[in-house]
Structures are given as structure tokens and as C-alpha cells.
Protein backbone atom coordinates (compact mmCIF):
# COMPACT_ATOMS: atom_id res chain seq x y z
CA UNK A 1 12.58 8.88 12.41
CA UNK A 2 8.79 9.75 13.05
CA UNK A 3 6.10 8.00 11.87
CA UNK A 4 2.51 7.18 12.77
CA UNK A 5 -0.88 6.35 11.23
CA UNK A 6 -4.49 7.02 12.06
CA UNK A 7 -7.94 6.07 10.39
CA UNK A 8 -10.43 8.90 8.92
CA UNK A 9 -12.87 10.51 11.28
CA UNK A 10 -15.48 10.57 8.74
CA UNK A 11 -17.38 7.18 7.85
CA UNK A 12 -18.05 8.25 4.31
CA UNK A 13 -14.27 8.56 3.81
CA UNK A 14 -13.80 5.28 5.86
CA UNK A 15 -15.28 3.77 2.97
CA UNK A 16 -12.87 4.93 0.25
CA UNK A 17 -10.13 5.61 2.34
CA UNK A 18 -8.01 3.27 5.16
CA UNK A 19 -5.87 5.64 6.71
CA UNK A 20 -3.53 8.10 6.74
CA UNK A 21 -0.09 7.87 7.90
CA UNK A 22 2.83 10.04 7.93
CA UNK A 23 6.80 9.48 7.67
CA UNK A 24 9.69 11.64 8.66
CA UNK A 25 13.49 10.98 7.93
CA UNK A 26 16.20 13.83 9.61
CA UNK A 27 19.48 14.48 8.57
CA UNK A 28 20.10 12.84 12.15
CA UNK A 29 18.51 9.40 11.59
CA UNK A 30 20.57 6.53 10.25
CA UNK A 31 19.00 3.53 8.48
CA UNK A 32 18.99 1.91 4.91
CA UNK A 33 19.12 3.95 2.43
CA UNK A 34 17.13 1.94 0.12
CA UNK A 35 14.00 0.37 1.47
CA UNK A 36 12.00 -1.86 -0.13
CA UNK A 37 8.10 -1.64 -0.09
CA UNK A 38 6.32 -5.07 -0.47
CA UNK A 39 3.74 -5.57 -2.90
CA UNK A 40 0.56 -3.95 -2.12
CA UNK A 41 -3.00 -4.04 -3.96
CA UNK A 42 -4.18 -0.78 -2.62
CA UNK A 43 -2.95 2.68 -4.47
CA UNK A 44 -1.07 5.23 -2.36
CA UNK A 45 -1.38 9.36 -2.48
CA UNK A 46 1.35 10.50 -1.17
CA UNK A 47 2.00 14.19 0.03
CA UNK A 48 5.11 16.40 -0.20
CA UNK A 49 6.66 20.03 -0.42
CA UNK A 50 6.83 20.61 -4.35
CA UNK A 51 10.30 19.86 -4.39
CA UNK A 52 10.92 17.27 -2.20
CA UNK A 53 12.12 14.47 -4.80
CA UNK A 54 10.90 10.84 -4.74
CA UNK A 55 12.72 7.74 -6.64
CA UNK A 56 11.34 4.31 -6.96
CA UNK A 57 13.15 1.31 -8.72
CA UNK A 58 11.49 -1.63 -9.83
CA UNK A 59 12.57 -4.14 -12.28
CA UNK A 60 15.10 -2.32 -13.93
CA UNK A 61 12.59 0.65 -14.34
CA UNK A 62 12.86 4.08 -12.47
CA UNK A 63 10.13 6.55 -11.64
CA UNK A 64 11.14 9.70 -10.29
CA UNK A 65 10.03 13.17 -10.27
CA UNK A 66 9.34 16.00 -7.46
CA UNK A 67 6.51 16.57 -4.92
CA UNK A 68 3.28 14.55 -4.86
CA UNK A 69 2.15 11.81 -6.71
CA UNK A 70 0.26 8.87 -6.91
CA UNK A 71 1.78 5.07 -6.16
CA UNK A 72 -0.83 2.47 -8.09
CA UNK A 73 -1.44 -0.68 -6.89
CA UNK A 74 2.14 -2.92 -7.41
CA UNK A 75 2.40 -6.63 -7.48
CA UNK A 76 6.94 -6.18 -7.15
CA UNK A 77 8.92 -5.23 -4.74
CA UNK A 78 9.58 -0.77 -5.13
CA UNK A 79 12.89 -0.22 -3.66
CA UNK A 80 12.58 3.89 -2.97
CA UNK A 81 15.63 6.31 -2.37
CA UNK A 82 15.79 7.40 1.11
CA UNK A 83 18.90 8.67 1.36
CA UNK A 84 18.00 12.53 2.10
CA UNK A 85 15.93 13.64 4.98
CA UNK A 86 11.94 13.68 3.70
CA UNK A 87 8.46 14.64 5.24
CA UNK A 88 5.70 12.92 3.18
CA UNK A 89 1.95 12.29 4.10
CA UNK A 90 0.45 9.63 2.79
CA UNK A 91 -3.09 8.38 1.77
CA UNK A 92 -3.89 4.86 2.20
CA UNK A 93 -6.72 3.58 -0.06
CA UNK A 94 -9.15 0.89 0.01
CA UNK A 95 -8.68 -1.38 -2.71
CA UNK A 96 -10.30 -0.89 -5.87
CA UNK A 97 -10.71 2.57 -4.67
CA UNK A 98 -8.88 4.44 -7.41
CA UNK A 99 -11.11 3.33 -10.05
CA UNK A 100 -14.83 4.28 -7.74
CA UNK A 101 -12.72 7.75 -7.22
CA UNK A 102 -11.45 8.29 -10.64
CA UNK A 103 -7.98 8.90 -9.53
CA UNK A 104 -6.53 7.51 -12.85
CA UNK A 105 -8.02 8.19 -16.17
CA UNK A 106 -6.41 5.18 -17.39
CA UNK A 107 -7.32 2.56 -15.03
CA UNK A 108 -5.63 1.33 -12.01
CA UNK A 109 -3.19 -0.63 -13.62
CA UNK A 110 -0.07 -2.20 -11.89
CA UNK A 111 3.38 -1.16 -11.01
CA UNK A 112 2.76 2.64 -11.97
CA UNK A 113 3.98 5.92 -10.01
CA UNK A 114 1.96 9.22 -11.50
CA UNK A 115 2.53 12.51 -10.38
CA UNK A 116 -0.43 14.71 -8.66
CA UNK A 117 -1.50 18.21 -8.85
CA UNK A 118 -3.09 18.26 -5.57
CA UNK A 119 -5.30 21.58 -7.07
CA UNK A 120 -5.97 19.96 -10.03
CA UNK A 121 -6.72 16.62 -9.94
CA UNK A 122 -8.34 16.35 -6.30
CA UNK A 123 -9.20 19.72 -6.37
CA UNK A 124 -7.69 21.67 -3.55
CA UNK A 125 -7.41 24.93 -3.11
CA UNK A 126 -4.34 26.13 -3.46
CA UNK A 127 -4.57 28.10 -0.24
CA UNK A 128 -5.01 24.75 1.58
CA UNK A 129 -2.90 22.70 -0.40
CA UNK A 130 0.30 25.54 0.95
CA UNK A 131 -1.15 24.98 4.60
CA UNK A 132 -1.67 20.89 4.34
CA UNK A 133 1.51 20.11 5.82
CA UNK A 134 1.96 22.95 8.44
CA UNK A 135 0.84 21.35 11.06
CA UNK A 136 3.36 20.22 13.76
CA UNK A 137 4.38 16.58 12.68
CA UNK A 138 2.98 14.44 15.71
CA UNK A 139 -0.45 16.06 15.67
CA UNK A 140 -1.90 12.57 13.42
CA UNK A 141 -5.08 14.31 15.03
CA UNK A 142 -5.01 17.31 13.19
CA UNK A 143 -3.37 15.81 10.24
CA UNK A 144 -6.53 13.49 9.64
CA UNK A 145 -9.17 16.44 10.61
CA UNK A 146 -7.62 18.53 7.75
CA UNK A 147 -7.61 15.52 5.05
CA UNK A 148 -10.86 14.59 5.80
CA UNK A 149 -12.18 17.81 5.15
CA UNK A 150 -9.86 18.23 2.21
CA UNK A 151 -10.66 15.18 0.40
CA UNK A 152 -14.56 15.56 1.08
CA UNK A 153 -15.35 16.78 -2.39
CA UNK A 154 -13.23 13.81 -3.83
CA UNK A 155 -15.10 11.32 -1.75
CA UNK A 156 -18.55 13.03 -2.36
CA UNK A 157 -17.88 12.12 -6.46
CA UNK A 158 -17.05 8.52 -5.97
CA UNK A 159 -19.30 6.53 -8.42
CA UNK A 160 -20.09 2.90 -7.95
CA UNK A 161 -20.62 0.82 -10.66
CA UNK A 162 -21.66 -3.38 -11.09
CA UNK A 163 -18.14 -3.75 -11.38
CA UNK A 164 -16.99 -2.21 -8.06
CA UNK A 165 -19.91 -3.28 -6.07
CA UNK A 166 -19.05 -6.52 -6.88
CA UNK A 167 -15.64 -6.43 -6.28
CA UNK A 168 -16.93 -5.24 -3.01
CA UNK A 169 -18.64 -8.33 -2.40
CA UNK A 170 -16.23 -10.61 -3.20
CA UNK A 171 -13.77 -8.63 -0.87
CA UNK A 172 -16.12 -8.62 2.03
CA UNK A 173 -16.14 -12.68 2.02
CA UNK A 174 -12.46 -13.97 -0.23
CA UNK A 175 -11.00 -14.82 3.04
CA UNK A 176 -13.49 -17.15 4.00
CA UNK A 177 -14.19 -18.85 0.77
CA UNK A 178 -12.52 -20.51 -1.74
CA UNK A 179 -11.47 -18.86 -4.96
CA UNK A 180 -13.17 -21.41 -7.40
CA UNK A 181 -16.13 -20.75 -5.08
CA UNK A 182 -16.93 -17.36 -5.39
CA UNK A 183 -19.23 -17.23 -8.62
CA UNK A 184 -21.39 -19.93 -6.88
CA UNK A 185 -21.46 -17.90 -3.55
CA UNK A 186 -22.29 -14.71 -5.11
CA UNK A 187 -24.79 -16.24 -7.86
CA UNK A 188 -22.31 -15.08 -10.87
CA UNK A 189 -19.83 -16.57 -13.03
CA UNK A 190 -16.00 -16.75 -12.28
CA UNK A 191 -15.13 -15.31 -15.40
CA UNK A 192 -18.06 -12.26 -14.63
CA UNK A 193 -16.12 -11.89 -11.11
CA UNK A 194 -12.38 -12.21 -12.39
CA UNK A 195 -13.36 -9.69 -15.27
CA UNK A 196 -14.61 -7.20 -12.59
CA UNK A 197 -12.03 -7.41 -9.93
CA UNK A 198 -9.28 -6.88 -12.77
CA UNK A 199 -11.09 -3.67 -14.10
CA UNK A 200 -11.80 -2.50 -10.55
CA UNK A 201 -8.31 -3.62 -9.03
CA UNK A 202 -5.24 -3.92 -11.48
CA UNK A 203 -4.78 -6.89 -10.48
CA UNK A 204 -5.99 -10.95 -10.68
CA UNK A 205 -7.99 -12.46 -7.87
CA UNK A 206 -4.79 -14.51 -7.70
CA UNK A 207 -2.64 -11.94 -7.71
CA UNK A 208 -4.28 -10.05 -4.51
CA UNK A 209 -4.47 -13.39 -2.44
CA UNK A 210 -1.12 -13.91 -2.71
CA UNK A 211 0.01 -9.67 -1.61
CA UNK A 212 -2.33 -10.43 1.00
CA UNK A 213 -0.94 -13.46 2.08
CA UNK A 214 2.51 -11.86 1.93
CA UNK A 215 1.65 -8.76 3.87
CA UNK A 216 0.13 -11.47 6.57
CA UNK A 217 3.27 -13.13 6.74
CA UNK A 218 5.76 -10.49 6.74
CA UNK A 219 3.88 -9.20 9.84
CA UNK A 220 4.03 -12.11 11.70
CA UNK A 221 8.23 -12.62 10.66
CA UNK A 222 8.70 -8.98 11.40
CA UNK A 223 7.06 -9.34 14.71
CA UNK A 224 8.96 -12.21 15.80
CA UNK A 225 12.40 -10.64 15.00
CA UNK A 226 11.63 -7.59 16.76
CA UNK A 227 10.54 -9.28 20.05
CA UNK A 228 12.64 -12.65 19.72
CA UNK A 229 15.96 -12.78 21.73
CA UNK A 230 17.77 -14.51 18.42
CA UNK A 231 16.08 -12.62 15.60
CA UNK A 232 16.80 -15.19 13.02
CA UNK A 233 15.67 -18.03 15.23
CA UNK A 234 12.81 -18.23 13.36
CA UNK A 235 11.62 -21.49 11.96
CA UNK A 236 11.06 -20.90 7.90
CA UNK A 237 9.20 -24.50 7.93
CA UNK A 238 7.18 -23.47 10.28
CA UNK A 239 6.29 -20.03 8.43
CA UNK A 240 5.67 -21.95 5.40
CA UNK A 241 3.43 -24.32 7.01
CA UNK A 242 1.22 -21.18 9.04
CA UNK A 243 0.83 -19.59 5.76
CA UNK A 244 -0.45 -22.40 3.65
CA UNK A 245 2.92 -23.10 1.38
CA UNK A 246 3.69 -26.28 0.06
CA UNK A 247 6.93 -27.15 2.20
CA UNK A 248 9.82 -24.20 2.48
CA UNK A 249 11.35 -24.87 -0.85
CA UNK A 250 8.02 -23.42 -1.95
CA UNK A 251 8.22 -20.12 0.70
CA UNK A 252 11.67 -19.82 -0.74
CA UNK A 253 10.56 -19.82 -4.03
CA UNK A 254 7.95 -17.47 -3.52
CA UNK A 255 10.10 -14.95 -1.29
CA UNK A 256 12.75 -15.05 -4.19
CA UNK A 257 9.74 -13.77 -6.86
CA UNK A 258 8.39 -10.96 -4.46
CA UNK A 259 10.54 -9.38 -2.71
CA UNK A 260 13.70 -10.53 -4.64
CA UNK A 261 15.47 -12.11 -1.07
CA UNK A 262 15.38 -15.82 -0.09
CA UNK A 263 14.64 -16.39 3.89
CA UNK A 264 18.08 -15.87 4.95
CA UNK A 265 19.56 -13.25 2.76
CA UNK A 266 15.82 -11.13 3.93
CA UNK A 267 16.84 -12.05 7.49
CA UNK A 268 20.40 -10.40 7.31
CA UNK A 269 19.01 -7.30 5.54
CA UNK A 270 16.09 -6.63 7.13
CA UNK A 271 15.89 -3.94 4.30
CA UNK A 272 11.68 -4.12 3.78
CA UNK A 273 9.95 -0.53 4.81
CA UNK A 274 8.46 -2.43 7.72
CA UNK A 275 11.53 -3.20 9.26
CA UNK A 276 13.29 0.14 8.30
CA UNK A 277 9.92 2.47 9.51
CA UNK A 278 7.54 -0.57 11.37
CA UNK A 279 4.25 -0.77 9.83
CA UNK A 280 4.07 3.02 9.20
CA UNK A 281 0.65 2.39 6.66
């Protein structure tokens, strides 16, 4: 497997876009089949040949279809079909992005995969869309010099609103203030900022603290197994205490409603996209 990720050249795009990454699976590589990607508030482009097939299952639901598409903002667990060998290219974006770029006619809502006409809806040309993914697969370099300049005219479009810009604000400070402090902080109502960062995100103020706070701890567990000498040494009270949880009863609670696993069963597995790929976006 081959994988890496690397940040736009471009500060304009910086500001829309966090990164690009890339994934490759070969006939010769063995791993899980199924994967499971975490919950994630930020929306997803990713890449492919035009009939390279993609799968996702969540909550009894399947999306599938061929080539690229778009993955919106998801508060469950995707569990994606990786059982053939695949090339994709993805597009990491700031959250709230989608709805200053006008990805999604309807609105960033949750849990949603759409396919992409890379010509038509983000208007490449088709000459370049043919040569996007020609380049040698560990030249990240040239990968991000050719989105940057392909996604330009997309960027160059973005309209900001009094929604976005304030979801902007509150973004810029949530992790250093207090939830039911953020109206009197930024001079606004709660209901004003909650009604904003729904429209703007997909998802509650609630709702993104706690992927955040998941994606925070899932980094630290991952790291620990992968450098620990006993990878399920790890100390779950602990974990819940770092990470603000009630006592572990509550971790295991809250494990069992994200990513469907309790402590130990997610220890034996080790079946999350960060432990298949490491932290590949």
C-alpha cells in the first residue's frame, strides 16, 4: 500500500482546502477488506479512473457507484469495500467549505456520498481531467501543483456569506471556549450561532465537538498501539479521563455509538482506515 498527503501550495486554496492525499491498494497488498472511516465534519472529493467502483455502508444503507464523487460531511462510522486493488486522490476540505464553494446544491447535509463530474461540476477540462492522475504515484509534489491549478477557478467562486464567516469565527476560537459561551464571546446569540454552523456545516455545534474529540483520541490510541510493545496495554480509564469522559463506562458508551466497537472488540480489529492506511488524510 502507498499513501501520503501534502497541503496546497497556494494560500487562497489553503483557505478552502486542507490537503490532498492519495491512497493506493495492489493486488499484492493484504489488509482488511472492509475499513471503517471515523466520523468526520469535513466533506471529501475524491478522485478515480471512471470505472474504478467505490462502496460505502452505513447504517444499513449502501452508496455505490463508479469513478469520482463527493463524500459529505458524516457523523457514523462508513465502512468502504476495499477488497480490489484502487488508486484514488482525494481532496480534503475545510469545514463548512462545501457550502462557501457550492459543491452541493442541496446543502451539506450529513451521511451523503454524491457522484462528481469532474468537467461539470468543478469545471475541468476534460483534457486535464484524462491527465489528473498520470502522474507517477509518489510525486505528492506534482500531484498538489496540478490540483491547485485545477481547482483555481473553483476556489476563485467561493462566496462568503454572515453565515460562513461566522462559522469561521466560532471555529477559529471553539477549542478554547466553552460552547454555552460562544454567543457572549462573539457578541451574538447561541441560537444565531447554532443556526449558522448547521446551515454552513451539516452538522450541530455538538455534533462537531464530539468528531473532533474522537479524531483526537483515536490518534493518540492509534499511536500508542503502533509504538507500544503490548498494543492493547493501553489504559481505557486513562483514555477516558485525557479526553474529558465521564469514567470508561461513558468512553465505552460513546465508542459503541460511533464507531460501532467497544474498547476491546476495536483493539482486536484494529479495522478503522487509520490503522489499515495510518492517517492517510
Amino acid at each position: 500500500m502507498r499513501s501520503w498527503k501534502i497541503s496546497p501550495k497556494e494560500a487562497a486554496i489553503s483557505k478552502y482546502i486542507d490537503c490532498y492525499w492519495l491512497l493506493e491498494k495492489s493486488s499484492a497488498d493484504i489488509g482488511v477488506d472492509f475499513p471503517k472511516l471515523n466520523p468526520d465534519p469535513a466533506g471529501h472529493l475524491i478522485i478515480s479512473q471512471e470505472q474504478q467502483p467505490f462502496s460505502y455502508t452505513y447504517e444499513g444503507r449502501q452508496a455505490s457507484g463508479l469513478g469520482s464523487h463527493l463524500m459529505l460531511p458524516h457523523d457514523k462510522t462508513l465502512t468502504m469495500d476495499h477488497c480490489q486493488p484502487f488508486l484514488v486522490l482525494g481532496v480534503k476540505f475545510h469545514v463548512g467549505a462545501l457550502y462557501t464553494l457550492n459543491l452541493y446544491e442541496k446543502g451539506p447535509l450529513l451521511n451523503d456520498i454524491v457522484a462528481i463530474d469532474l468537467c461539470q461540476d468543478l469545471q475541468v477540462a476534460a483534457g486535464d481531467s484524462h491527465l489528473l492522475m498520470s502522474l507517477p504515484v509518489d510525486d505528492a509534489q506534482g500531484y498538489r501543483d496540478r490540483l491547485d491549478k485545477l481547482l483555481k477557478p473553483l476556489i476563485n467562486q467561493a462566496h462568503e456569506d454572515n453565515h460562513s464567516r461566522l462559522v469561521h469565527k466560532v471555529l477559529a476560537i471553539y477549542s478554547s471556549v466553552p460552547l454555552a459561551k460562544l454567543g457572549k464571546e462573539l457578541g451574538c446569540s447561541q441560537r444565531t450561532i447554532e443556526r449558522s454552523f448547521l446551515k454552513v456545516t451539516g452538522t450541530s455545534l455538538k455534533q462537531y465537538y464530539s468528531m473532533q474529540r474522537l479524531e483526537d483520541m483515536l490518534d493518540y490510541v492509534t499511536q500508542h498501539m503502533k509504538t507500544s510493545i503490548d498494543p492493547k496495554s493501553i489504559n481505557w480509564a486513562d483514555v477516558a479521563l485525557q479526553f474529558d469522559f465521564s469514567d470508561q463506562p461513558h468512553l465505552i458508551r460513546y465508542l459503541k455509538s460511533t464507531i460501532g466497537a467497544t474498547p476491546g472488540k476495536y483493539s482486536d480489529d484494529r479495522d478503522l482506515a487509520i490503522d489499515v492506511y495510518g492517517n492517510f488524510e
